[in-house]
PDB file of N, CA and C in Angstrom:
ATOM      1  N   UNK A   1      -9.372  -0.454   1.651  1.00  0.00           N
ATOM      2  CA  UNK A   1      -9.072  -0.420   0.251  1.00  0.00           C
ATOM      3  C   UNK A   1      -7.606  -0.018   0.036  1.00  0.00           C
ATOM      4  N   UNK A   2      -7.346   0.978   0.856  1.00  0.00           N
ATOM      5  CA  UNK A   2      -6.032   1.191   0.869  1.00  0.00           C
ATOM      6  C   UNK A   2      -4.820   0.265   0.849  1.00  0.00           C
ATOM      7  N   UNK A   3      -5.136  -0.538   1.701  1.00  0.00           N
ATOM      8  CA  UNK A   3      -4.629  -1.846   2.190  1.00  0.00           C
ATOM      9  C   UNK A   3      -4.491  -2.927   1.526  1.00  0.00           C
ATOM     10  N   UNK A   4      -5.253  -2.822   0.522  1.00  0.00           N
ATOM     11  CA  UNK A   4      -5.115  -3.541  -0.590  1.00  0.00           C
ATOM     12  C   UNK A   4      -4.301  -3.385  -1.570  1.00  0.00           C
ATOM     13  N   UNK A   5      -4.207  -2.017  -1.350  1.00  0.00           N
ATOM     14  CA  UNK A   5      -3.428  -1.466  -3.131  1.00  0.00           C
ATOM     15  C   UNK A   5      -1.619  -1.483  -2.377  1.00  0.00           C
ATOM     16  N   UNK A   6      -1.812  -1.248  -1.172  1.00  0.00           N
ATOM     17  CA  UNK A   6      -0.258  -1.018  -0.739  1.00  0.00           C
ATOM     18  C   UNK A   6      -0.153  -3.042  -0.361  1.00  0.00           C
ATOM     19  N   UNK A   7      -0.818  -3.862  -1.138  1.00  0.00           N
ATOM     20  CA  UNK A   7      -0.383  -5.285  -0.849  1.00  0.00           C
ATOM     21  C   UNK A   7       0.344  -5.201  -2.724  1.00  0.00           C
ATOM     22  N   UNK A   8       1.456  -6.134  -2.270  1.00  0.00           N
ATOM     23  CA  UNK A   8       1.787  -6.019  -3.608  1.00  0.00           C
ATOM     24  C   UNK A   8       1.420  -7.354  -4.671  1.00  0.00           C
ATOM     25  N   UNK A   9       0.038  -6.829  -5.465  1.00  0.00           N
ATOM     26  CA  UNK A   9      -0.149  -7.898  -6.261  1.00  0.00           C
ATOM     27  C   UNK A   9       0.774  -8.964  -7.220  1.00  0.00           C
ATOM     28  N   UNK A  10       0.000 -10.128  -7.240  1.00  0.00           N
ATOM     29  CA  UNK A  10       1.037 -11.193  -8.119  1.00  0.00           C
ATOM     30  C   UNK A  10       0.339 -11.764  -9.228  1.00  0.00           C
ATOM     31  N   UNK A  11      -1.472 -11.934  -8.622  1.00  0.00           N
ATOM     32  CA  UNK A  11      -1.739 -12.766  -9.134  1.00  0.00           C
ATOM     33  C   UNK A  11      -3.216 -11.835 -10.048  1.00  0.00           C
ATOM     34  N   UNK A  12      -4.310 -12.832 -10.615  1.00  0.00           N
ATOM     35  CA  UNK A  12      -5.475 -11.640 -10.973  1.00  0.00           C
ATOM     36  C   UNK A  12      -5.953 -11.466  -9.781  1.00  0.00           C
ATOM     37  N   UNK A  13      -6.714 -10.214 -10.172  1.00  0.00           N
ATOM     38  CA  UNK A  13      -7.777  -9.726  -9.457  1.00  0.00           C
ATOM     39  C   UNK A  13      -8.665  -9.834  -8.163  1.00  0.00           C
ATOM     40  N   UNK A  14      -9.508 -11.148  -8.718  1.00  0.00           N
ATOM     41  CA  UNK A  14     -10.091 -11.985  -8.068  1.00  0.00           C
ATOM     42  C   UNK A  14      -9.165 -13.016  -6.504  1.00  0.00           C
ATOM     43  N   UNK A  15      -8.725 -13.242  -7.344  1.00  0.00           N
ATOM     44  CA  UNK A  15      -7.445 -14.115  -6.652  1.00  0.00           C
ATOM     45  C   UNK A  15      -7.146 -13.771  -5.516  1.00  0.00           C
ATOM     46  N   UNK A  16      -6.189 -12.454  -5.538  1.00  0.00           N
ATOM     47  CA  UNK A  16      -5.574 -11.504  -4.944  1.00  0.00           C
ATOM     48  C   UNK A  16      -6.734 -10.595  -3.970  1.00  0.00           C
ATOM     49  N   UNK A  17      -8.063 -10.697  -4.293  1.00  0.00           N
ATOM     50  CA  UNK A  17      -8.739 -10.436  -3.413  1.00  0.00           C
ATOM     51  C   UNK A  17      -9.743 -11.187  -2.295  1.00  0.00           C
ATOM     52  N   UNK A  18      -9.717 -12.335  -2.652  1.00  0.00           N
ATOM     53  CA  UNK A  18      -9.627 -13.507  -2.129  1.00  0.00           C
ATOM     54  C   UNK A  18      -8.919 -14.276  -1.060  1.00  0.00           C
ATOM     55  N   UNK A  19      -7.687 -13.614  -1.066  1.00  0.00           N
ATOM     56  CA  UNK A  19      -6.677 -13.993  -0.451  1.00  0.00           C
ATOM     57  C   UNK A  19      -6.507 -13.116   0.590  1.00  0.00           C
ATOM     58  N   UNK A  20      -6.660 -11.561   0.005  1.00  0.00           N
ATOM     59  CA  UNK A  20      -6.380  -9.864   0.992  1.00  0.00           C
ATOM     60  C   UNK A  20      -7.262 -10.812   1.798  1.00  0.00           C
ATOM     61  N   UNK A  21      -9.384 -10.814   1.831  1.00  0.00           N
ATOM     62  CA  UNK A  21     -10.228 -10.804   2.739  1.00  0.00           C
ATOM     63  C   UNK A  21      -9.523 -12.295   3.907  1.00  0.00           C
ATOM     64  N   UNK A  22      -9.331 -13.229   2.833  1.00  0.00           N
ATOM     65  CA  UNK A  22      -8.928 -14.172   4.059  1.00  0.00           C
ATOM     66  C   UNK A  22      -7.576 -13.665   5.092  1.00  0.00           C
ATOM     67  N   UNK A  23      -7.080 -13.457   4.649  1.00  0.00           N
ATOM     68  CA  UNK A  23      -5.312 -12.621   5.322  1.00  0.00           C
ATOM     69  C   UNK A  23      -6.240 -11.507   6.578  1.00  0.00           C
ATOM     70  N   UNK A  24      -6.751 -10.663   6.262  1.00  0.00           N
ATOM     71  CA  UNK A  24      -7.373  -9.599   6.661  1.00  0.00           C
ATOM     72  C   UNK A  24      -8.819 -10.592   8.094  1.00  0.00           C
ATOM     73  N   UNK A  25      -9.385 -11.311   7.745  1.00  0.00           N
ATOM     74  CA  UNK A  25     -10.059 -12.089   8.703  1.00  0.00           C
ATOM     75  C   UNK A  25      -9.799 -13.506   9.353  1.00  0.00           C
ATOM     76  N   UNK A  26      -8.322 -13.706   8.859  1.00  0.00           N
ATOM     77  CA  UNK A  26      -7.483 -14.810   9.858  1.00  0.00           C
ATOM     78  C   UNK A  26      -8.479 -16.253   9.796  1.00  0.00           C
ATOM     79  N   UNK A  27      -8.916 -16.147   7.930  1.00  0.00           N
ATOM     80  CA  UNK A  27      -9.740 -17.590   8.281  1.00  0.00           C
ATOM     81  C   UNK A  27      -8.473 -18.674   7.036  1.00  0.00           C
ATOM     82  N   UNK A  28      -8.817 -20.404   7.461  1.00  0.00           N
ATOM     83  CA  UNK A  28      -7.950 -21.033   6.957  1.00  0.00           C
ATOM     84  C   UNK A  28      -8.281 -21.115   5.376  1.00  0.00           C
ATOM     85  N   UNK A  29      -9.500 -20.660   4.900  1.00  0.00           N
ATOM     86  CA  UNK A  29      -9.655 -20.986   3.212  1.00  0.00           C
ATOM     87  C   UNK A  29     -10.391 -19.476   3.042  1.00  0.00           C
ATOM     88  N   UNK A  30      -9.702 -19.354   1.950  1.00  0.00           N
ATOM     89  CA  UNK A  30     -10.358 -18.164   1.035  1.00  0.00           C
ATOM     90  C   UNK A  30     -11.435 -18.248   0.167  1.00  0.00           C
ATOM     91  N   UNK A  31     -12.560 -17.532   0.495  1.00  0.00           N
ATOM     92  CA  UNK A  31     -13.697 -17.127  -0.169  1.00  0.00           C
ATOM     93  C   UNK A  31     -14.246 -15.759  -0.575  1.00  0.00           C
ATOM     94  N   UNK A  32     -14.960 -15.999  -1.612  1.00  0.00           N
ATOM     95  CA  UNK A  32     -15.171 -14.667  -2.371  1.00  0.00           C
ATOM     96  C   UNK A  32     -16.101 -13.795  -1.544  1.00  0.00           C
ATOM     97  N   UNK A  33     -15.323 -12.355  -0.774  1.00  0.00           N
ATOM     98  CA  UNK A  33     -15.853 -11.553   0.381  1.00  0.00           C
ATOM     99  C   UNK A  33     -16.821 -10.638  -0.277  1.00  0.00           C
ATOM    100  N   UNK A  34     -16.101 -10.464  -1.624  1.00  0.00           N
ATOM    101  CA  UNK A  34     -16.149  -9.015  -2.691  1.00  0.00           C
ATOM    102  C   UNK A  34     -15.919  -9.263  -4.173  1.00  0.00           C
ATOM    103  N   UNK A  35     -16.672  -8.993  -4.986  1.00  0.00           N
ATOM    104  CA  UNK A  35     -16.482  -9.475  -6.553  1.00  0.00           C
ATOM    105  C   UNK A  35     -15.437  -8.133  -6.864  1.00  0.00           C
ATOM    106  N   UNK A  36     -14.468  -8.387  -7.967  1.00  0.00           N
ATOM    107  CA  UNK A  36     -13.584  -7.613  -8.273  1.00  0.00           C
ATOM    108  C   UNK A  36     -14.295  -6.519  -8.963  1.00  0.00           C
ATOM    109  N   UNK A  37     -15.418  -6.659  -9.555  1.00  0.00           N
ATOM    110  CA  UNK A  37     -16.444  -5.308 -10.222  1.00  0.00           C
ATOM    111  C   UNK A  37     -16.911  -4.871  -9.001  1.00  0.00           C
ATOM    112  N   UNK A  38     -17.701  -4.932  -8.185  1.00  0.00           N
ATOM    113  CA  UNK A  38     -18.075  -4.293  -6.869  1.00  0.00           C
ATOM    114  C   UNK A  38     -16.484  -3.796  -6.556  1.00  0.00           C
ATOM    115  N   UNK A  39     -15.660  -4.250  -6.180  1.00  0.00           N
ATOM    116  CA  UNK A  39     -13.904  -3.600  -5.757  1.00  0.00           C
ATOM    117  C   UNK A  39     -13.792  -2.356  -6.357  1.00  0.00           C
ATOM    118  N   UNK A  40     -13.711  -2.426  -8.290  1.00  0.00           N
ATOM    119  CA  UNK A  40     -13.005  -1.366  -9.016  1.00  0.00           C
ATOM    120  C   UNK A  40     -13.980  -0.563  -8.618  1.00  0.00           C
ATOM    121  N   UNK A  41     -15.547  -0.806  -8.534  1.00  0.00           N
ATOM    122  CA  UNK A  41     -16.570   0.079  -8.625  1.00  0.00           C
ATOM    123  C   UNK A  41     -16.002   1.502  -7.443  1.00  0.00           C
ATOM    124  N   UNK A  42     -15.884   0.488  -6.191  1.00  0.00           N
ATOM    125  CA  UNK A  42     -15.705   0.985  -4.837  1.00  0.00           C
ATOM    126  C   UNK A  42     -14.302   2.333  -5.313  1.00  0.00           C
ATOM    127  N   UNK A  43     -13.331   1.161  -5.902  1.00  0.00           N
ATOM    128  CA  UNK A  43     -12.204   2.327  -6.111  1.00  0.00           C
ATOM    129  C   UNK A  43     -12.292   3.368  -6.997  1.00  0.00           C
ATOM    130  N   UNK A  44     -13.477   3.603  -7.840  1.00  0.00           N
ATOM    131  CA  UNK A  44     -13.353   5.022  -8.083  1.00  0.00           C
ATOM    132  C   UNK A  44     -13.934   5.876  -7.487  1.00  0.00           C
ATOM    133  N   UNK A  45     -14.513   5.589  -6.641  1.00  0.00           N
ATOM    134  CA  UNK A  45     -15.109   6.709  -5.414  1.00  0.00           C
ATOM    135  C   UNK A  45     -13.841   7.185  -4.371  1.00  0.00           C
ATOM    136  N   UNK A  46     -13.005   6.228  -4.607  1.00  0.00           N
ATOM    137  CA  UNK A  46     -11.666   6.514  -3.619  1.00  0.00           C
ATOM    138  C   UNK A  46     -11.058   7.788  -4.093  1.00  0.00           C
ATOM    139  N   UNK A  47     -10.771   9.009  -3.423  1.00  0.00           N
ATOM    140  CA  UNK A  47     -10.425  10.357  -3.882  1.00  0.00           C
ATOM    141  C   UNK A  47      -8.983  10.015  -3.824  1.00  0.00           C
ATOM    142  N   UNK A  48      -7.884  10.586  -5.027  1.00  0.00           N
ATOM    143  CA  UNK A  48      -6.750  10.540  -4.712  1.00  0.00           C
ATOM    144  C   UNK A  48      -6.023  10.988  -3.628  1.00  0.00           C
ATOM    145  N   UNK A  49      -7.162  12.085  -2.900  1.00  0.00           N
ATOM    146  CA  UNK A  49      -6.534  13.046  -2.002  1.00  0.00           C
ATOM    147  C   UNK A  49      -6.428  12.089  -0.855  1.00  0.00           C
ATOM    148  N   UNK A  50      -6.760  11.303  -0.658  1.00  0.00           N
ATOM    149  CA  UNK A  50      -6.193   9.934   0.360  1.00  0.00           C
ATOM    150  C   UNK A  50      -4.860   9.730   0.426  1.00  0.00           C
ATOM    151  N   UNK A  51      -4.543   9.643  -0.791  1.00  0.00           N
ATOM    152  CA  UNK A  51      -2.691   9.091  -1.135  1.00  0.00           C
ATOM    153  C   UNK A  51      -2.045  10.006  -1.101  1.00  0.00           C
ATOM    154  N   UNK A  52      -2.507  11.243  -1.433  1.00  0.00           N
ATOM    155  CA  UNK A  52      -1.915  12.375  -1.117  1.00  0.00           C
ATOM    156  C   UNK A  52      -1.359  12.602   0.379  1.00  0.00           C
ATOM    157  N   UNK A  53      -2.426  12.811   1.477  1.00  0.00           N
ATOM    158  CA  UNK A  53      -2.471  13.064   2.816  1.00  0.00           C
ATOM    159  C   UNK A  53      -1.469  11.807   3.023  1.00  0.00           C
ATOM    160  N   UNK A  54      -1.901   9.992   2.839  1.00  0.00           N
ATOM    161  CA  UNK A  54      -1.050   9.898   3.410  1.00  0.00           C
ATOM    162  C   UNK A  54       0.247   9.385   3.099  1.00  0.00           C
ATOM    163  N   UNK A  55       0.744  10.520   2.064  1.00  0.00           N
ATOM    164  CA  UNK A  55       2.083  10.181   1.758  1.00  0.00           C
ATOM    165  C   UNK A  55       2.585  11.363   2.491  1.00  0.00           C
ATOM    166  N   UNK A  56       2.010  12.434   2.829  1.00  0.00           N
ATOM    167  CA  UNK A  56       2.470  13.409   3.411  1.00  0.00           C
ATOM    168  C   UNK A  56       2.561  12.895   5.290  1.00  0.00           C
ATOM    169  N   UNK A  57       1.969  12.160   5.303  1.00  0.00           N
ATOM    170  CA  UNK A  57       2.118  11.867   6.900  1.00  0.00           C
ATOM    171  C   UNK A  57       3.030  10.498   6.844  1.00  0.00           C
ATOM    172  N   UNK A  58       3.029  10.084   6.349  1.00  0.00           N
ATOM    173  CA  UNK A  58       4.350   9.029   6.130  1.00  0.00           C
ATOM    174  C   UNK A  58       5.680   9.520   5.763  1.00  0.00           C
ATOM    175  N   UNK A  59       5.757  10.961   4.574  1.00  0.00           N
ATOM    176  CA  UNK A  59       6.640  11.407   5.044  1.00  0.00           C
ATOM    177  C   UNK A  59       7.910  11.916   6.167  1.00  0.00           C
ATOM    178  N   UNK A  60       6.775  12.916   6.989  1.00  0.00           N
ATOM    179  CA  UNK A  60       6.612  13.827   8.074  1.00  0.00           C
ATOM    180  C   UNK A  60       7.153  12.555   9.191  1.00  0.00           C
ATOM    181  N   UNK A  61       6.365  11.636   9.322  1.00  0.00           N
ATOM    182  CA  UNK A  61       7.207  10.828  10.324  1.00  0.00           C
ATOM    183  C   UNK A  61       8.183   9.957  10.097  1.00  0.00           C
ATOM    184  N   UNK A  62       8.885  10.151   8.708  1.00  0.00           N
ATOM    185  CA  UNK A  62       9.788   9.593   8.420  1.00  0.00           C
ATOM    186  C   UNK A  62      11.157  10.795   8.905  1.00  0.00           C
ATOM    187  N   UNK A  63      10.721  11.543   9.038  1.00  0.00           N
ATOM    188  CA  UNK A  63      11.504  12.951   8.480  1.00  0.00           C
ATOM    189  C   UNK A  63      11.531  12.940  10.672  1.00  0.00           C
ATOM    190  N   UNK A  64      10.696  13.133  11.048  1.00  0.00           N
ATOM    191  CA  UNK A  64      10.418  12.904  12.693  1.00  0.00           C
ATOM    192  C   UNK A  64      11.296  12.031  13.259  1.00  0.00           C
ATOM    193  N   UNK A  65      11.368  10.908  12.558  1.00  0.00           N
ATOM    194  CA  UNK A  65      12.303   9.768  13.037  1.00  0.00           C
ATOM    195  C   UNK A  65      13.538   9.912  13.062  1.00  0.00           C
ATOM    196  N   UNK A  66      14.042   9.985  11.928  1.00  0.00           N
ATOM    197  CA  UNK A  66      14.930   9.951  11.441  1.00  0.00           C
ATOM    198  C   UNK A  66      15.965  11.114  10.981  1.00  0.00           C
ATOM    199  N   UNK A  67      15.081  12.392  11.628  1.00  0.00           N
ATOM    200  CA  UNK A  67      16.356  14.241  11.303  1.00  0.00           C
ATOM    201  C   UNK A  67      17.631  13.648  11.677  1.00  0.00           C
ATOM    202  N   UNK A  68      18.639  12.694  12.475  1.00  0.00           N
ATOM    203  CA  UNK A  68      19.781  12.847  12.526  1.00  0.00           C
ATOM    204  C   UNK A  68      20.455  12.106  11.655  1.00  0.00           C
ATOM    205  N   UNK A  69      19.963  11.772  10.312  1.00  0.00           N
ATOM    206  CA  UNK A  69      20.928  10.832   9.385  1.00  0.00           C
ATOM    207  C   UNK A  69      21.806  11.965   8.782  1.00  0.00           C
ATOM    208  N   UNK A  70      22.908  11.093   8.675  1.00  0.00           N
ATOM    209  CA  UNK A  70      23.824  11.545   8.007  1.00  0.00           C
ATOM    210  C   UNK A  70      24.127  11.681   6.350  1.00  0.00           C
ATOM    211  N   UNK A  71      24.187  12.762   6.111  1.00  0.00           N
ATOM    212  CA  UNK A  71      24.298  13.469   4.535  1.00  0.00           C
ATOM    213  C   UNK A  71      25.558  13.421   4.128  1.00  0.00           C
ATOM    214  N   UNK A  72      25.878  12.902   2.225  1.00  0.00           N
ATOM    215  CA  UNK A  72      27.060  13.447   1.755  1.00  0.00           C
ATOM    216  C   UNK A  72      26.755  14.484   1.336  1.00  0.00           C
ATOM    217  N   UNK A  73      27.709  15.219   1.218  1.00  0.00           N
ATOM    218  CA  UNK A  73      27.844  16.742   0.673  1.00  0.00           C
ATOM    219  C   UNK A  73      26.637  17.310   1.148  1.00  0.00           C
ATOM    220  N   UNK A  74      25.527  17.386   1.636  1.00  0.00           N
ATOM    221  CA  UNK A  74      24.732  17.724   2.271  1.00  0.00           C
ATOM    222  C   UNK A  74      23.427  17.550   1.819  1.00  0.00           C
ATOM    223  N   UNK A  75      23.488  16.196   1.382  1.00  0.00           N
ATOM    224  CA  UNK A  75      22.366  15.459   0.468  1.00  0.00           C
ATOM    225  C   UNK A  75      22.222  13.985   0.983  1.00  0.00           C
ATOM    226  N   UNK A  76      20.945  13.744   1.028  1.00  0.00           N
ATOM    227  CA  UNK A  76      20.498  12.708   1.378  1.00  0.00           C
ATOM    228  C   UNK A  76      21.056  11.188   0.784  1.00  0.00           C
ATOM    229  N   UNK A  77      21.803  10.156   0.947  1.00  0.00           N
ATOM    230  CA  UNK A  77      21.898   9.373  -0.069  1.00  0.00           C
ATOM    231  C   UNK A  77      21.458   8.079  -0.359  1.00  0.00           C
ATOM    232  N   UNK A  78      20.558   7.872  -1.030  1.00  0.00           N
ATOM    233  CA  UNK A  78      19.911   6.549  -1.140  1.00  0.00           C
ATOM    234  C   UNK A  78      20.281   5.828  -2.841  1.00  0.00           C
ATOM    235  N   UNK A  79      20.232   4.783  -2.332  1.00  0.00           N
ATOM    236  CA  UNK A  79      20.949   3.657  -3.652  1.00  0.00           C
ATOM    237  C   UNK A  79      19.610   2.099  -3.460  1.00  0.00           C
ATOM    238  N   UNK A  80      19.708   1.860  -4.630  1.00  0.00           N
ATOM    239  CA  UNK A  80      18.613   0.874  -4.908  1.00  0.00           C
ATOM    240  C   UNK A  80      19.925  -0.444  -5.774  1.00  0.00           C
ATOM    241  N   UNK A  81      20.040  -1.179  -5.559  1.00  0.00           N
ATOM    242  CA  UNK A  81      20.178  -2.201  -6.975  1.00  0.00           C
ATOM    243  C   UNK A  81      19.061  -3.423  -7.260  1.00  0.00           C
ATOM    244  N   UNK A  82      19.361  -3.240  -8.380  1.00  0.00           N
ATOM    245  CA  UNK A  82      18.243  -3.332  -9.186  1.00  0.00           C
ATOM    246  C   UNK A  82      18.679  -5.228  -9.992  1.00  0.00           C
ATOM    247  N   UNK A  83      19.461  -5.464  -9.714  1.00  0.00           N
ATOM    248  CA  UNK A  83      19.948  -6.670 -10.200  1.00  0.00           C
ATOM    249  C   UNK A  83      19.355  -7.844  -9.743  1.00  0.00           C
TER     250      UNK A  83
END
């Protein structure tokens, strides 16, 4: 389920889940694995404390990887454009 939500949707619902199960079982046509009401149903049983933990361990090994980057003024610096 997770895996789903970190796919970045485009299309509805259905669609988009249609597509995850085929992607996810390497078959050539997409069929309906899971109705999108059975899905949302599933996702509110999903505890936030999931995204919690693993943003904290995605952190942590980001932070693992990567301690020797270099800081201005002694701050991290990240830039996005947005154009």
């Amino acid at each position: 389920m997770i895996l789903y939500f970190l796919n970045l949707r485009k299309n509805a619902a259905q669609v988009e889940l249609d597509r995850f199960y085929k992607a996810l079982k390497n078959r050539k046509q997409a069929a309906q694995e899971i109705t999108k009401s059975a899905f949302f149903q599933a996702r509110k049983q999903l505890s936030h404390a999931a995204f919690i933990e693993l943003n904290q361990i995605i952190t942590q090994d980001f932070h693992d990887r990567f301690s020797g980057y270099q800081k201005w003024n002694g701050f991290r610096l990240c830039a996005i454009d947005g154009s």
